[in-house]
PDB file of N, CA and C in Angstrom:
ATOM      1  N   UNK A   1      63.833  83.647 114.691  1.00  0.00           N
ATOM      2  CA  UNK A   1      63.946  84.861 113.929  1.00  0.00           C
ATOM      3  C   UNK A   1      64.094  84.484 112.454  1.00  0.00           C
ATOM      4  N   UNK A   2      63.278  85.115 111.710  1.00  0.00           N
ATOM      5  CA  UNK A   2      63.008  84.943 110.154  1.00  0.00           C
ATOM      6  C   UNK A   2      64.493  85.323 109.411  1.00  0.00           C
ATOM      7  N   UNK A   3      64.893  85.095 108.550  1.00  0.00           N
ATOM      8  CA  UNK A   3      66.181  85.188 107.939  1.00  0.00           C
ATOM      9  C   UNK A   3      66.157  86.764 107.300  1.00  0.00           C
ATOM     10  N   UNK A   4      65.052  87.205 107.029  1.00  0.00           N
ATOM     11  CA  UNK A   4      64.485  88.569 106.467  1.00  0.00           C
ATOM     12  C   UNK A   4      64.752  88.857 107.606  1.00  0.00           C
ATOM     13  N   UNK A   5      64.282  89.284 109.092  1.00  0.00           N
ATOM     14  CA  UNK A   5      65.014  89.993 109.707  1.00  0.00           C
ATOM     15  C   UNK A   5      66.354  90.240 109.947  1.00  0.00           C
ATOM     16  N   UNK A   6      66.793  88.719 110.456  1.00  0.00           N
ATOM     17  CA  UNK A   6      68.382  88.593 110.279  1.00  0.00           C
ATOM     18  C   UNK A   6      68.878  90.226 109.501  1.00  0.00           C
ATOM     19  N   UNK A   7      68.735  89.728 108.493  1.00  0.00           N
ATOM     20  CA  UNK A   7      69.271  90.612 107.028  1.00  0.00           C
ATOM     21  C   UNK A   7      69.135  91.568 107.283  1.00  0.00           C
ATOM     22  N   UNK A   8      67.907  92.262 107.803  1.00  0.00           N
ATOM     23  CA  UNK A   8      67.542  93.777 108.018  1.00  0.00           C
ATOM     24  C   UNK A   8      68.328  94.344 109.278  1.00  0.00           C
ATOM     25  N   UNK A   9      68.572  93.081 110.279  1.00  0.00           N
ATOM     26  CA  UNK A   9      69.539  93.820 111.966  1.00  0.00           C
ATOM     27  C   UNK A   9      71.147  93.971 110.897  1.00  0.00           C
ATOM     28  N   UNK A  10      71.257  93.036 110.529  1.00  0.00           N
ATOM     29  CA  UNK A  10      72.411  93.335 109.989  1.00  0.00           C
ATOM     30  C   UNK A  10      73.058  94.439 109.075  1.00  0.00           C
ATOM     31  N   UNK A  11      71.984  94.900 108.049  1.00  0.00           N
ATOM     32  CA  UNK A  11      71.847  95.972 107.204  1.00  0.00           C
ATOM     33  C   UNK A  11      71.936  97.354 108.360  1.00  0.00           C
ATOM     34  N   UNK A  12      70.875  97.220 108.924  1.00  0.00           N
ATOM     35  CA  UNK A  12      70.671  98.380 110.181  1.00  0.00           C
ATOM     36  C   UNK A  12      71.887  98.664 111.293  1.00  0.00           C
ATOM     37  N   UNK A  13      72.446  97.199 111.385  1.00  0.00           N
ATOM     38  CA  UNK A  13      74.050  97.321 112.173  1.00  0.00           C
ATOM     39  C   UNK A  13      74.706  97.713 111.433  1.00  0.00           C
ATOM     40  N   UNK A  14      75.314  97.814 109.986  1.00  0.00           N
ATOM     41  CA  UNK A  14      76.056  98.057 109.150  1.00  0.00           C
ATOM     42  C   UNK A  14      76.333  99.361 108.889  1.00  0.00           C
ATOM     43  N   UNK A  15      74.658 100.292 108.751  1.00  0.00           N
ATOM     44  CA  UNK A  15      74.761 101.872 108.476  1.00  0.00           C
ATOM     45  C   UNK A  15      74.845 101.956 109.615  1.00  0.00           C
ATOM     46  N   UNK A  16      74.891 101.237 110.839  1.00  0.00           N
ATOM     47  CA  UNK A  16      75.296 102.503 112.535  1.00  0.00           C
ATOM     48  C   UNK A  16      76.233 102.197 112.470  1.00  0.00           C
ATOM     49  N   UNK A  17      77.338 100.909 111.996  1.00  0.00           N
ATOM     50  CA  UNK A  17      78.987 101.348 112.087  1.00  0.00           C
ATOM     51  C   UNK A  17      79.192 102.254 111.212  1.00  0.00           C
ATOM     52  N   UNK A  18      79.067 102.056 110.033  1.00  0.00           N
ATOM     53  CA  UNK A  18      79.501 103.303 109.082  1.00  0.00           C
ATOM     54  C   UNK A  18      79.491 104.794 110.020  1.00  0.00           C
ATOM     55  N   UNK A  19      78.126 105.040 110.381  1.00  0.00           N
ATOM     56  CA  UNK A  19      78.067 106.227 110.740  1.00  0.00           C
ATOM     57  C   UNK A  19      78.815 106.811 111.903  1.00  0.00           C
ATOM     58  N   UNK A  20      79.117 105.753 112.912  1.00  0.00           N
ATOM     59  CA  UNK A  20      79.553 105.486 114.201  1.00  0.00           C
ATOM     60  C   UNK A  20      81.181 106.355 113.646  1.00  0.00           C
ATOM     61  N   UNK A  21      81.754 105.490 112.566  1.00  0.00           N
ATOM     62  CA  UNK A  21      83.021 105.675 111.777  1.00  0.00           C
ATOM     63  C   UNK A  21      83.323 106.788 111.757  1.00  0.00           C
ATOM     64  N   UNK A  22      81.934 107.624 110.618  1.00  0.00           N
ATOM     65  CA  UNK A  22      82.699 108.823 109.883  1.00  0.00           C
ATOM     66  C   UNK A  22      81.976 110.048 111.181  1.00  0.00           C
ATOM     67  N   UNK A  23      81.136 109.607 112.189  1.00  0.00           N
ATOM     68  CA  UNK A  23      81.462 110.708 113.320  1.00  0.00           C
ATOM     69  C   UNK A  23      82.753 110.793 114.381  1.00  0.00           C
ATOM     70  N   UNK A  24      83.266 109.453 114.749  1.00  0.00           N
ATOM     71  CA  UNK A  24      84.884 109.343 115.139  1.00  0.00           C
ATOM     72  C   UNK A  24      85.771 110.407 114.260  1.00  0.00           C
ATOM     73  N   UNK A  25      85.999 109.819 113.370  1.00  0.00           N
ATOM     74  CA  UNK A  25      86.446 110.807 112.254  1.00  0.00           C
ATOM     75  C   UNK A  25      86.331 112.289 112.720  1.00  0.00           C
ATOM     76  N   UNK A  26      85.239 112.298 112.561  1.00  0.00           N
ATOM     77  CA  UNK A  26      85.254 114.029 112.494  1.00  0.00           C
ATOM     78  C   UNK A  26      85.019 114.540 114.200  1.00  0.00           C
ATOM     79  N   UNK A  27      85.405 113.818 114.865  1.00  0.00           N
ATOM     80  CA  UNK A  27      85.239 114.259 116.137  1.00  0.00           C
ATOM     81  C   UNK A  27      86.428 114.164 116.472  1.00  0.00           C
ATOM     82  N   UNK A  28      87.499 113.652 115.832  1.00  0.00           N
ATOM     83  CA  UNK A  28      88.853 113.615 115.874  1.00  0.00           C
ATOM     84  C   UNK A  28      90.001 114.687 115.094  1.00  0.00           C
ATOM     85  N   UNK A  29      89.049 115.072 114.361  1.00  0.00           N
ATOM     86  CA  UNK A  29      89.559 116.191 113.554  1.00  0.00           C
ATOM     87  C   UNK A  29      89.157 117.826 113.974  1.00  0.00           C
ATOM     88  N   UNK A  30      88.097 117.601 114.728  1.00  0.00           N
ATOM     89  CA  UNK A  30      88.321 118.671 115.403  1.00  0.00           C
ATOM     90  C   UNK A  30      88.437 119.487 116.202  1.00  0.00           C
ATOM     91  N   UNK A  31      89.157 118.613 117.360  1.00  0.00           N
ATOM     92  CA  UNK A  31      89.849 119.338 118.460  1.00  0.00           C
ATOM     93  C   UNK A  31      90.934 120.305 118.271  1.00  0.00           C
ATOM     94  N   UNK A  32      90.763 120.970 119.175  1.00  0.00           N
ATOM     95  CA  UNK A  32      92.100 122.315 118.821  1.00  0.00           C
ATOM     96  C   UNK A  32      92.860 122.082 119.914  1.00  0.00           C
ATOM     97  N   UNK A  33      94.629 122.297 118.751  1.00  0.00           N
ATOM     98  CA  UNK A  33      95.286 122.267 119.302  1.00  0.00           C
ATOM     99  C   UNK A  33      96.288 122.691 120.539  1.00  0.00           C
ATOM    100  N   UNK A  34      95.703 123.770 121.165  1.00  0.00           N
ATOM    101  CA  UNK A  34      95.756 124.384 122.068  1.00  0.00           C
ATOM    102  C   UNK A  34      94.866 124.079 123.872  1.00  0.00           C
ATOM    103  N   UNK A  35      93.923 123.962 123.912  1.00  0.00           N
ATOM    104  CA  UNK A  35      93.012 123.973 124.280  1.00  0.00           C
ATOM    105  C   UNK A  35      92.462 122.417 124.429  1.00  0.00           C
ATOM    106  N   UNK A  36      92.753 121.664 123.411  1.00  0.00           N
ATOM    107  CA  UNK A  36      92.114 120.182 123.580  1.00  0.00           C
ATOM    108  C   UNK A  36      90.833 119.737 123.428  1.00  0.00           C
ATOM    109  N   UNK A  37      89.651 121.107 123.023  1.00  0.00           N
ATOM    110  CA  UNK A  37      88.604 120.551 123.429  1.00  0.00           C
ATOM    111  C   UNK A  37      87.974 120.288 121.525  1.00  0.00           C
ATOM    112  N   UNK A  38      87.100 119.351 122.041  1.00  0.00           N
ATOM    113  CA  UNK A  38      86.387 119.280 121.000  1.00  0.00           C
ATOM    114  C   UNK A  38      85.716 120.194 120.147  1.00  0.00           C
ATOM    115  N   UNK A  39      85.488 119.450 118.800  1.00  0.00           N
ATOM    116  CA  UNK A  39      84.332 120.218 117.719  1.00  0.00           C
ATOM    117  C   UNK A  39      84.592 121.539 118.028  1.00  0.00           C
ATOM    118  N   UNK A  40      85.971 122.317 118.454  1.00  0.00           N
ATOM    119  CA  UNK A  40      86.108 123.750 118.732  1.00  0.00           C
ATOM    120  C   UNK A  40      86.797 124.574 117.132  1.00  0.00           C
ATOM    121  N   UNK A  41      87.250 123.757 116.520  1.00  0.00           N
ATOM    122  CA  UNK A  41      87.518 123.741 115.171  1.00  0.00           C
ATOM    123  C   UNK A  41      86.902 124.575 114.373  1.00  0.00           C
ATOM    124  N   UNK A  42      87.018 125.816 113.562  1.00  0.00           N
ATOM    125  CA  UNK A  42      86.228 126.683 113.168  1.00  0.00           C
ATOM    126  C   UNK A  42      86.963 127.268 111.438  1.00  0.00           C
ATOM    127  N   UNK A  43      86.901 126.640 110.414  1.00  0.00           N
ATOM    128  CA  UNK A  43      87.727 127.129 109.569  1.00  0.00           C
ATOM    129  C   UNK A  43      87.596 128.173 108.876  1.00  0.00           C
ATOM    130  N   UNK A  44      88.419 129.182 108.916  1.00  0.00           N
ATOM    131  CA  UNK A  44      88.159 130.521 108.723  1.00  0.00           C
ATOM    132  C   UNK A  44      87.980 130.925 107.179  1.00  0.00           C
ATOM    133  N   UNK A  45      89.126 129.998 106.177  1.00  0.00           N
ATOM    134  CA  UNK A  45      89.304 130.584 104.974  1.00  0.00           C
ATOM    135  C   UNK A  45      89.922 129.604 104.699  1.00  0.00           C
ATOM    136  N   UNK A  46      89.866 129.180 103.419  1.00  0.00           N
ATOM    137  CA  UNK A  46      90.652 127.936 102.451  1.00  0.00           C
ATOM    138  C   UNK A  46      91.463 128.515 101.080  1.00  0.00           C
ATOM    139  N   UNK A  47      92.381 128.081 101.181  1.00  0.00           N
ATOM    140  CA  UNK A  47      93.287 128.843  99.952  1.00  0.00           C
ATOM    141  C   UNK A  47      94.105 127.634  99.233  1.00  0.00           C
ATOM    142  N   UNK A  48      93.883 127.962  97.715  1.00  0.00           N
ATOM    143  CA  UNK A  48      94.342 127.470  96.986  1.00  0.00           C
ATOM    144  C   UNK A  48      95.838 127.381  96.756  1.00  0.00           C
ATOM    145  N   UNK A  49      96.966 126.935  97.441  1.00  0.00           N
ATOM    146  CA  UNK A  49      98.141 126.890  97.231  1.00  0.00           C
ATOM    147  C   UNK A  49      99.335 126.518  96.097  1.00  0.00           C
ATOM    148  N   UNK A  50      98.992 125.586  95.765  1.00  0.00           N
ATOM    149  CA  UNK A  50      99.381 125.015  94.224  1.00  0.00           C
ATOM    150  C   UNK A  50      97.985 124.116  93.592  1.00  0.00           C
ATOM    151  N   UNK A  51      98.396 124.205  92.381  1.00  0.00           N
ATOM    152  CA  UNK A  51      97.614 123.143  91.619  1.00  0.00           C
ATOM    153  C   UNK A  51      98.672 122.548  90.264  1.00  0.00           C
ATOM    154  N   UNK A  52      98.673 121.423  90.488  1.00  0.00           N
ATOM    155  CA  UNK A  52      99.506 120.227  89.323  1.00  0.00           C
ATOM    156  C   UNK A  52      98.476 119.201  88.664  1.00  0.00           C
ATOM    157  N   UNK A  53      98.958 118.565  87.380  1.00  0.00           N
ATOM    158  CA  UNK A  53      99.321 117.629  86.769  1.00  0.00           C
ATOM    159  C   UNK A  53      99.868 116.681  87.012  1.00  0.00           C
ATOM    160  N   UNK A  54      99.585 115.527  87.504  1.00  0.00           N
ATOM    161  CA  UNK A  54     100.450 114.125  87.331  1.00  0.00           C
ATOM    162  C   UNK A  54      99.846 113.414  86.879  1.00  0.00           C
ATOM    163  N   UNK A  55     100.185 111.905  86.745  1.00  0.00           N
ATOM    164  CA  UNK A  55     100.129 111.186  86.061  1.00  0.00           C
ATOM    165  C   UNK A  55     100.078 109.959  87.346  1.00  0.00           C
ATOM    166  N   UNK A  56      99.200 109.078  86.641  1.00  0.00           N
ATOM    167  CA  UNK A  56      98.586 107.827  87.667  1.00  0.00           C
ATOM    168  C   UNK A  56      98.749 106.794  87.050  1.00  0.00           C
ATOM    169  N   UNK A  57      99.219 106.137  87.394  1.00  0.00           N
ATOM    170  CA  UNK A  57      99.648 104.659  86.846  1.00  0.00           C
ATOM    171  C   UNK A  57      98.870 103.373  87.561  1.00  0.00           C
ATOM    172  N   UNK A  58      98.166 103.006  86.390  1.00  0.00           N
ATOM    173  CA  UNK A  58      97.595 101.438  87.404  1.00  0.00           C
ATOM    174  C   UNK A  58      97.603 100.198  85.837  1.00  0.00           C
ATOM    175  N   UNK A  59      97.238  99.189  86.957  1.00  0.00           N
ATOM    176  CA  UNK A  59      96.578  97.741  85.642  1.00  0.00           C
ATOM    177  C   UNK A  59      95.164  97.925  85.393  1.00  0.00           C
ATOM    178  N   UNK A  60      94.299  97.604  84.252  1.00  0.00           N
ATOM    179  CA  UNK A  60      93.207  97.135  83.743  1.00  0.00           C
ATOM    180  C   UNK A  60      92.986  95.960  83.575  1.00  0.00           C
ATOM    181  N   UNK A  61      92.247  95.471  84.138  1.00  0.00           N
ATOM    182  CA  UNK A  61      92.213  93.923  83.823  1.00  0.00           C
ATOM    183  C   UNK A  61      91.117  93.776  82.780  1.00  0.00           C
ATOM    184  N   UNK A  62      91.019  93.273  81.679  1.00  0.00           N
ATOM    185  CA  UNK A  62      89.888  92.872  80.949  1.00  0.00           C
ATOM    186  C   UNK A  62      89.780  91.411  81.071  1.00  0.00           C
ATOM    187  N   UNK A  63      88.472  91.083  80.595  1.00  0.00           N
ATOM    188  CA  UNK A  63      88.256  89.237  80.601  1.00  0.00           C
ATOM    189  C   UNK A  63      88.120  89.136  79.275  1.00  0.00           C
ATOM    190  N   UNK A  64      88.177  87.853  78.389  1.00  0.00           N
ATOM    191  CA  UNK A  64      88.085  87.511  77.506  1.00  0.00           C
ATOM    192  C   UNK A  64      86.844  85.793  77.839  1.00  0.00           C
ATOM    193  N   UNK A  65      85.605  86.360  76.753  1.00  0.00           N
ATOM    194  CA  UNK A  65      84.996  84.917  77.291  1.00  0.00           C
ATOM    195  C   UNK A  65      84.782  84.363  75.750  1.00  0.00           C
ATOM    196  N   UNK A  66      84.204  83.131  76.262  1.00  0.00           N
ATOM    197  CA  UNK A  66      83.841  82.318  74.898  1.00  0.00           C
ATOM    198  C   UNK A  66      82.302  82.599  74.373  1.00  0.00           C
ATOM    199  N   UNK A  67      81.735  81.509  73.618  1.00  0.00           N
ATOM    200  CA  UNK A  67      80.714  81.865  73.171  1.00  0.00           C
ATOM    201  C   UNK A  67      79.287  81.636  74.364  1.00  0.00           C
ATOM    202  N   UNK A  68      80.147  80.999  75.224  1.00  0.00           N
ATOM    203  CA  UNK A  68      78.842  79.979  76.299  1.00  0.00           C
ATOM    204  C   UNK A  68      79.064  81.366  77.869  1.00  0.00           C
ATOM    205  N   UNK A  69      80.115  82.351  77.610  1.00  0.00           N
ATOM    206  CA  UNK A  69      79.823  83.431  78.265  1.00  0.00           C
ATOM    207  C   UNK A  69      81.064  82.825  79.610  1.00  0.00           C
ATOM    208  N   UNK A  70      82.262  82.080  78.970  1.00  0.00           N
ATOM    209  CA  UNK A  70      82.810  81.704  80.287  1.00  0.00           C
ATOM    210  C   UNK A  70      84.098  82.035  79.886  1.00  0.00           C
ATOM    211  N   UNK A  71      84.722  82.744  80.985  1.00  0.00           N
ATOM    212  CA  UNK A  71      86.132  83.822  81.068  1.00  0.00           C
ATOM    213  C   UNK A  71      87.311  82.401  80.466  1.00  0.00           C
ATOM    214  N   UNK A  72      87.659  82.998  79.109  1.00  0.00           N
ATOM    215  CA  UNK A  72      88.744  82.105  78.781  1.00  0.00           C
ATOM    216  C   UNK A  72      90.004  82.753  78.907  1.00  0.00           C
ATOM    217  N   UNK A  73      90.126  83.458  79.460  1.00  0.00           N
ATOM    218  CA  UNK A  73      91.605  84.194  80.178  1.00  0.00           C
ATOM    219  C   UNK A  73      91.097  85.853  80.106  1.00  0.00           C
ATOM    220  N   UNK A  74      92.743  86.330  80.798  1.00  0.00           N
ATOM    221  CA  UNK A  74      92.503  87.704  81.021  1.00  0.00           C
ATOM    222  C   UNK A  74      93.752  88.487  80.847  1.00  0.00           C
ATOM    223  N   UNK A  75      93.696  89.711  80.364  1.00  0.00           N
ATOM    224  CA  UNK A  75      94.440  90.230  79.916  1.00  0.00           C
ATOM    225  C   UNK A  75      95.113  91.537  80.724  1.00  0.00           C
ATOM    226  N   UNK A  76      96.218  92.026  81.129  1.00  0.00           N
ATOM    227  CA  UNK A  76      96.189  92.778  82.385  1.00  0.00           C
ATOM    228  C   UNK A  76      96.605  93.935  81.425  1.00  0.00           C
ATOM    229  N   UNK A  77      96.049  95.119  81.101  1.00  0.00           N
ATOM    230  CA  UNK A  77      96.618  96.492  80.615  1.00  0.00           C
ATOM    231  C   UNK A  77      97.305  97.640  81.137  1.00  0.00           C
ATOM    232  N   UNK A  78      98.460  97.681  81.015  1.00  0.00           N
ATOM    233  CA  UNK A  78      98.443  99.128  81.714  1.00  0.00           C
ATOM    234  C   UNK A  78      98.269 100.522  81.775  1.00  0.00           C
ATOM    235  N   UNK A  79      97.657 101.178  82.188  1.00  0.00           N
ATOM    236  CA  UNK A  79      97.098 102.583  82.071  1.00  0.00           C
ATOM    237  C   UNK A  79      97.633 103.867  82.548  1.00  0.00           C
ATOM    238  N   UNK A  80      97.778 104.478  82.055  1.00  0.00           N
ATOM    239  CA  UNK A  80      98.072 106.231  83.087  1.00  0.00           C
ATOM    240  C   UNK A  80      96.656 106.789  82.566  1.00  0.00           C
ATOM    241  N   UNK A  81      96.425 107.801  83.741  1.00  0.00           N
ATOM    242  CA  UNK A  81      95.622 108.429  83.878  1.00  0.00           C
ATOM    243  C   UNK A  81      96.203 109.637  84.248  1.00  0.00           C
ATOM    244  N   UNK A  82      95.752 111.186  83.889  1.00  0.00           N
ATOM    245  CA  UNK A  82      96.470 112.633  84.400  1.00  0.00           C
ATOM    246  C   UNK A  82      95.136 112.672  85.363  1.00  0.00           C
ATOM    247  N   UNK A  83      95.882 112.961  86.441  1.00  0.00           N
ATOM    248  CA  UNK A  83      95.155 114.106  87.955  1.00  0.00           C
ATOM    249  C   UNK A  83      95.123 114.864  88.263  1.00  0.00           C
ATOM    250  N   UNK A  84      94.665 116.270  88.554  1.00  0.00           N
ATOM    251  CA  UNK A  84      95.091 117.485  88.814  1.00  0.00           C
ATOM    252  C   UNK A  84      94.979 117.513  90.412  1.00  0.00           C
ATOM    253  N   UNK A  85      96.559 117.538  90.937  1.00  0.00           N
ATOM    254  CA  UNK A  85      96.388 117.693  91.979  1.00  0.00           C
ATOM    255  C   UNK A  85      96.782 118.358  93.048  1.00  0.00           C
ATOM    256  N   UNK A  86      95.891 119.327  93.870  1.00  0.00           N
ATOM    257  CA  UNK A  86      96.056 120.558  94.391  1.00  0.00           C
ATOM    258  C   UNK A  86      96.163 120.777  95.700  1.00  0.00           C
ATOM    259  N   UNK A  87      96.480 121.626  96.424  1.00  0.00           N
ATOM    260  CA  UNK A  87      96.962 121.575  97.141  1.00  0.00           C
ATOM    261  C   UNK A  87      96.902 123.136  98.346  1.00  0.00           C
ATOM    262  N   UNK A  88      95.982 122.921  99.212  1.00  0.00           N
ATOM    263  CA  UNK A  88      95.124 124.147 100.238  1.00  0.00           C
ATOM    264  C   UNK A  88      96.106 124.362 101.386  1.00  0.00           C
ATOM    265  N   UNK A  89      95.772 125.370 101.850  1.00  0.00           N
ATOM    266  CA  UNK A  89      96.031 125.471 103.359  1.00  0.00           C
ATOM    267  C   UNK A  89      94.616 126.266 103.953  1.00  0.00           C
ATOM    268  N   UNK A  90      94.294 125.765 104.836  1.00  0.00           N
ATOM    269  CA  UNK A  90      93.229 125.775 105.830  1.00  0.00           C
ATOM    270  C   UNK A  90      93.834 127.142 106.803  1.00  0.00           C
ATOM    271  N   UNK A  91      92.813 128.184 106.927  1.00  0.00           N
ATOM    272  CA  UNK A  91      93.002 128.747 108.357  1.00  0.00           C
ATOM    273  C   UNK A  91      92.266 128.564 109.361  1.00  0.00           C
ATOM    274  N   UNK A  92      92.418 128.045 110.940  1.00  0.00           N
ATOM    275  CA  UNK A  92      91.356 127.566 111.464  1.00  0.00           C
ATOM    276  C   UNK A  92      91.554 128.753 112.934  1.00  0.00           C
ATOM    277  N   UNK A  93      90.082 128.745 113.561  1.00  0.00           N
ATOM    278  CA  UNK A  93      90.499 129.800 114.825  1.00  0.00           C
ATOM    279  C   UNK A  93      89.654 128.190 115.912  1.00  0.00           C
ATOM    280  N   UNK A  94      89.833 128.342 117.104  1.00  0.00           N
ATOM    281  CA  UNK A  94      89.346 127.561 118.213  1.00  0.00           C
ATOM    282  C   UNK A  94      87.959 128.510 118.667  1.00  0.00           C
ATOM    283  N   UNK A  95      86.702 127.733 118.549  1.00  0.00           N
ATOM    284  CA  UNK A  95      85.602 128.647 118.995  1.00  0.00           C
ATOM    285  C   UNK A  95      85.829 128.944 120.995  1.00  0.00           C
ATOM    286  N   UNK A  96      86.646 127.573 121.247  1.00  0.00           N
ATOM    287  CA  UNK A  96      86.400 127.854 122.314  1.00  0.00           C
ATOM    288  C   UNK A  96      87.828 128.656 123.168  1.00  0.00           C
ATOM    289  N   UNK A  97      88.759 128.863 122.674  1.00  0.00           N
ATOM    290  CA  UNK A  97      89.915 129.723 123.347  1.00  0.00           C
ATOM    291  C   UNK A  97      90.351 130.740 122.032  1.00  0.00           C
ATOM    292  N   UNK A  98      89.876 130.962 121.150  1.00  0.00           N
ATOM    293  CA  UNK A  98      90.597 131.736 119.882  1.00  0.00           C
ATOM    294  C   UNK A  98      91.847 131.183 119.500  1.00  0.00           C
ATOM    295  N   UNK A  99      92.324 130.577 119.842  1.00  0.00           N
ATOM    296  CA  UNK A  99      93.799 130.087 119.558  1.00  0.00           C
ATOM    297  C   UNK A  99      93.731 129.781 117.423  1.00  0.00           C
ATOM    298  N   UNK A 100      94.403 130.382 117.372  1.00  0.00           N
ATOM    299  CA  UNK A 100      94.343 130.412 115.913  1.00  0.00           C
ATOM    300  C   UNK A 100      95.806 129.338 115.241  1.00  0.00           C
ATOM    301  N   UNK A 101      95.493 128.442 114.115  1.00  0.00           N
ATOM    302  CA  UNK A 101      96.828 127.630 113.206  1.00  0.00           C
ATOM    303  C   UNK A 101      95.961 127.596 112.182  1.00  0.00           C
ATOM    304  N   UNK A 102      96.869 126.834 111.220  1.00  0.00           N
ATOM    305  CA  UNK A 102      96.303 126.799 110.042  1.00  0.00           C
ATOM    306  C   UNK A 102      97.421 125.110 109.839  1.00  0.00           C
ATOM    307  N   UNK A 103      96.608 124.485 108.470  1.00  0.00           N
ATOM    308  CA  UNK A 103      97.179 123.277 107.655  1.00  0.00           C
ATOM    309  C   UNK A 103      97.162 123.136 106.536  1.00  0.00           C
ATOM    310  N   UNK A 104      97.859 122.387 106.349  1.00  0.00           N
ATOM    311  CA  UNK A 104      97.668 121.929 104.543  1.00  0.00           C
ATOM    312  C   UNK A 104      97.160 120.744 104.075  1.00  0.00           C
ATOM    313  N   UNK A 105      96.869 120.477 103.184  1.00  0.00           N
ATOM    314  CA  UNK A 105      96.133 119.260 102.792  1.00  0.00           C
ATOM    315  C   UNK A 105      96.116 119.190 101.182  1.00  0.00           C
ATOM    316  N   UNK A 106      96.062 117.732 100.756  1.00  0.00           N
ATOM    317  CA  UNK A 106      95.834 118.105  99.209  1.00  0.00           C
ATOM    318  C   UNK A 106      94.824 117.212  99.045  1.00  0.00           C
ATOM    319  N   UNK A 107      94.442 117.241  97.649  1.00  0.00           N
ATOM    320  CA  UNK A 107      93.237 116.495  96.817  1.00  0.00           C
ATOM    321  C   UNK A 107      93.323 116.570  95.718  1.00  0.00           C
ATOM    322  N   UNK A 108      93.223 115.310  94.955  1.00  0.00           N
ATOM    323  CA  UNK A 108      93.764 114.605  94.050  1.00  0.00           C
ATOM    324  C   UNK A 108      91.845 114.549  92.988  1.00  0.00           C
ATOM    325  N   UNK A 109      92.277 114.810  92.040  1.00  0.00           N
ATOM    326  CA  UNK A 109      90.813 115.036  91.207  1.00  0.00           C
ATOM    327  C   UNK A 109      91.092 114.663  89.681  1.00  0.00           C
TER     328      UNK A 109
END
């Protein structure tokens, strides 16, 4: 087997785990809690509950090079960044028993 294929089973194995992943995922998210059954998950309405301001704190690393293009040290910065971050509640009904809840969740932007 040519090394070009190699590369390509591997590439081609790579996007079926990914995908394999984010359908677990969502096949896990939406069973209802009543009932148990799958993909029965049906979200009715999304509501905006709060929305904030904070503040994010991390390092920057910059490099410093010479003239021949080679890292002569590095300098670590620290940064804040503001996020606005908000905060839903979900109403969900079960397609397959009606059983109705709702959740919350946030997201950070």
């Amino acid at each position: 087997m040519s090394n070009e294929a190699l590369i390509g089973l591997v590439v081609i194995g790579g996007i079926a785990l990914i995908a394999l992943i984010i359908w677990f995922v969502q096949w896990c998210s939406s069973f209802c809690p009543s009932c148990r059954k799958a993909w029965g998950k049906q979200v009715l309405q999304t509501l905006l509950l709060d929305s904030q301001l904070e503040t994010r704190e991390s390092t920057r690393i910059i490099s410093h090079y010479n003239s021949k293009g080679e890292v002569t040290g590095n300098t670590m910065v620290p940064t804040t960044k503001l996020v606005t971050v908000k905060t839903y509640q979900a109403d969900c009904q079960c397609k397959h028993c009606d059983h109705k809840w709702s959740y919350t969740y946030t997201n950070e932007s």
